[in-house]
Each structure stands twice: as structure tokens, then as C-alpha cells.
Protein backbone atom coordinates (compact mmCIF):
# COMPACT_ATOMS: atom_id res chain seq x y z
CA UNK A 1 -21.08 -17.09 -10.87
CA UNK A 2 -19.52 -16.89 -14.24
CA UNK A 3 -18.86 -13.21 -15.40
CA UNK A 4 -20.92 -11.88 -17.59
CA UNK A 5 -24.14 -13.06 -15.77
CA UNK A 6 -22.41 -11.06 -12.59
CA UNK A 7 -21.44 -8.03 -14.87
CA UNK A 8 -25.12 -7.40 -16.50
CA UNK A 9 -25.79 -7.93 -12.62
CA UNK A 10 -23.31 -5.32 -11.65
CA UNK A 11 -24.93 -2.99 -14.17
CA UNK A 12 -28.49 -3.40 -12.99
CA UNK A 13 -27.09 -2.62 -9.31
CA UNK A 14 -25.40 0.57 -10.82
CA UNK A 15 -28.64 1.87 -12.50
CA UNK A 16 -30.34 1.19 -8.82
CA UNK A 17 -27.51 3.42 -6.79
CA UNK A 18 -27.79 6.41 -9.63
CA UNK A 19 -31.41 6.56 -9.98
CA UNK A 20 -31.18 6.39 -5.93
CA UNK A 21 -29.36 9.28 -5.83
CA UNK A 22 -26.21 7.29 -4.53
CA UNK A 23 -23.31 8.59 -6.34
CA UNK A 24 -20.50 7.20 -4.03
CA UNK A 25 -21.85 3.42 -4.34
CA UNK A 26 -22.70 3.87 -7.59
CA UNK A 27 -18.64 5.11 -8.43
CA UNK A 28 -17.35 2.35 -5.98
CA UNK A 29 -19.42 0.20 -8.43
CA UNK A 30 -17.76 0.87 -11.63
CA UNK A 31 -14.61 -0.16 -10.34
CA UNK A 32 -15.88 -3.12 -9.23
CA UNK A 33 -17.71 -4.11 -13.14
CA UNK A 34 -14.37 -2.54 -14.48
CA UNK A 35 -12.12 -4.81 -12.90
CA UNK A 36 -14.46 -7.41 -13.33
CA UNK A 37 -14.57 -7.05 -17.25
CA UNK A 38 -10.67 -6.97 -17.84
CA UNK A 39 -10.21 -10.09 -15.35
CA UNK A 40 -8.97 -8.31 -12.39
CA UNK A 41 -10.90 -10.02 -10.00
CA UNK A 42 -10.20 -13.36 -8.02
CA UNK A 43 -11.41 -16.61 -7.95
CA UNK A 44 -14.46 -15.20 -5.81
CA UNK A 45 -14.85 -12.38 -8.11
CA UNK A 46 -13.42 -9.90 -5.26
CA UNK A 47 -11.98 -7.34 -5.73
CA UNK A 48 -10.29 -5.39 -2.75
CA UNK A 49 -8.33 -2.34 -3.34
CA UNK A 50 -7.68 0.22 -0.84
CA UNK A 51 -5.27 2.88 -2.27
CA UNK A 52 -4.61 6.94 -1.75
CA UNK A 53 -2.11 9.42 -2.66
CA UNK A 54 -0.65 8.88 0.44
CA UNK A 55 -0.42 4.89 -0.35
CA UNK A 56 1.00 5.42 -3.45
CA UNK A 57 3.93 8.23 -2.26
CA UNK A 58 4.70 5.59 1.14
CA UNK A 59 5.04 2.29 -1.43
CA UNK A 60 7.58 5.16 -3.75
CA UNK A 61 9.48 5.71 -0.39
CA UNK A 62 9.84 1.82 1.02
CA UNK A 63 10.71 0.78 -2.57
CA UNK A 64 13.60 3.68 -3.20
CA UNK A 65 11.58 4.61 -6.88
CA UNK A 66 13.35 7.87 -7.76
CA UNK A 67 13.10 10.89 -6.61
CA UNK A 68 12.40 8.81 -3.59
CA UNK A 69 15.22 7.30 -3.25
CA UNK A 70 17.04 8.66 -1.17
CA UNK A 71 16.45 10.64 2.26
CA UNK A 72 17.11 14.31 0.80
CA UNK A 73 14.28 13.42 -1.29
CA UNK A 74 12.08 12.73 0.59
CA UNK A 75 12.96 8.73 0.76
CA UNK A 76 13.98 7.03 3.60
CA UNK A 77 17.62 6.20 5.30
CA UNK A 78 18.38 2.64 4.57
CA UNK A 79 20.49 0.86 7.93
CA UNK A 80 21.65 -2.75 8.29
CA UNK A 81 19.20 -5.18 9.95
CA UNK A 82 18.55 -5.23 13.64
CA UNK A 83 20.30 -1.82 14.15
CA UNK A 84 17.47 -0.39 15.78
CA UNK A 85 16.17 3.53 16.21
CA UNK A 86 18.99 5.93 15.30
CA UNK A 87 17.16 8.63 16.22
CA UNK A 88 16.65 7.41 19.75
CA UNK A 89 20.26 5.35 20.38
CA UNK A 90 21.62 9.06 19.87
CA UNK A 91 19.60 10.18 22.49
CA UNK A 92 20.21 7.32 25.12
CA UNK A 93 16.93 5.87 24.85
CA UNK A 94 15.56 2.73 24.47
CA UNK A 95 13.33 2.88 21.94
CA UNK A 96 10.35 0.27 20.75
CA UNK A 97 10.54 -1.07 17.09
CA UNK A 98 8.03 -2.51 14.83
CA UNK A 99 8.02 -4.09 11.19
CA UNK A 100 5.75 -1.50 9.34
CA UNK A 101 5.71 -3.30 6.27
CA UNK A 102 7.77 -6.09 4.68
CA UNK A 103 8.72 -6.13 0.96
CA UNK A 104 10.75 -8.51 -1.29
CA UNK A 105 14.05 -7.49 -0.45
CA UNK A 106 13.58 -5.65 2.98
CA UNK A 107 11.19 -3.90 5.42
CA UNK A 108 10.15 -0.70 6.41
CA UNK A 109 10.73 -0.45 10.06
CA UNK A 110 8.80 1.99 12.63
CA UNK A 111 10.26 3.27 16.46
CA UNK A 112 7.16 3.29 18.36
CA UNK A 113 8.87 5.99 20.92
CA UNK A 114 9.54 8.58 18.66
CA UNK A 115 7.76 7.75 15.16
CA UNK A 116 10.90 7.28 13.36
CA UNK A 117 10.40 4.71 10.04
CA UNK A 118 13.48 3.50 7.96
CA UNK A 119 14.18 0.51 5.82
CA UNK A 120 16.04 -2.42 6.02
CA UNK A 121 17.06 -4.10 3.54
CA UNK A 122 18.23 -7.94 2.99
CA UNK A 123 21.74 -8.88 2.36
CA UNK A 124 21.33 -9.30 -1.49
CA UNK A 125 19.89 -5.60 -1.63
CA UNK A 126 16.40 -4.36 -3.21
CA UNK A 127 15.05 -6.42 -5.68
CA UNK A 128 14.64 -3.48 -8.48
């Protein structure tokens, strides 16, 4: 469907969740026409974002943006690739390791046994 067809379609759905008394959809929906009128949308006109505070302040921490940038900061330690859990080498144990996230220039690693994360980053360093 071309776009502004969908939008005054959007806007009709809007007036139907306020008058309806549903405030959450009817929010939920203005994102939607929003990023639907500046062209934020896909091919499909979808639009999926799924973001928090808690997103955000993670994404500042795996991508060293100051003051996150380093671990008495609140960032996280950076180690070479395939070094495993530090936390749990020091303490003789064999620990289980998962790729949390991967990022141009690295990945943010998780230890499974004791909830550990740190990042790894590729030979050519972060792309900042």
C-alpha cells in the first residue's frame, strides 16, 4: 500500500483506540504513523523497534561510548578472542561461554556459569 493511503489509515485506527479508551495502542500507534511519515519504515511498511533504558545503556557499554568505556565506568573489560571467563579460569572452573551479541568490530561475550559478560574485539579494533 502506498503511504499516505496507509497513514490516513493509521489515523482512522488511532481515533478508534482513543475513543476506545485504549491509550497504550493508541501511543504504540503514533510511532508507528510517525515513522511511517518521515520514511522510517521498510519495504513492508514495518516497523519493529524494541528499545529501553536498559537497551540503550547495554549498546553504550558493548560499543565503549564514553563514560562507558571503560570498566571503572561502568563499561566492560575488553580481552583477546577465545580467552574465555576470567572470572572463572581464576577460580579453576570450567566455565560455559556464549556470544551475547556481535557488533562490527567485536562481540560481547557471556559465561553462562557465573554471568560474567565482556567484549572481544577483532584484530583491527572497534570500528568508532
Amino acid at each position: 500500500m502506498q503511504r499516505e493511503p496507509l497513514l490516513n489509515l493509521v489515523t482512522q485506527l488511532g481515533r478508534a483506540f482513543a475513543a476506545r479508551g485504549m491509550g497504550a495502542h493508541a501511543r504504540m500507534l503514533r510511532v508507528y504513523f510517525l515513522a511511517l511519515r518521515h520514511g522510517l519504515a521498510d519495504s513492508r511498511n514495518a516497523v519493529r523497534v524494541s528499545l529501553t533504558e536498559e537497551a540503550v545503556l547495554e549498546w553504550l557499554r558493548t560499543l565503549r561510548v564514553p563514560p562507558f568505556d571503560a570498566p571503572e565506568e561502568g563499561g566492560y573489560r575488553v580481552q583477546p578472542r577465545g580467552e574465555g571467563c576470567g572470572t572463572c579460569a581464576a577460580r579453576g572452573e570450567t566455565p560455559t561461554v556464549i556470544t551475547d551479541a556481535v557488533f562490527p568490530g567485536g562481540a560481547r561475550m557471556r559465561c553462562r556459569s557465573c554471568g560474567s559478560l565482556w567484549l572481544e574485539e577483532d584484530a583491527a579494533g572497534p570500528q568508532r
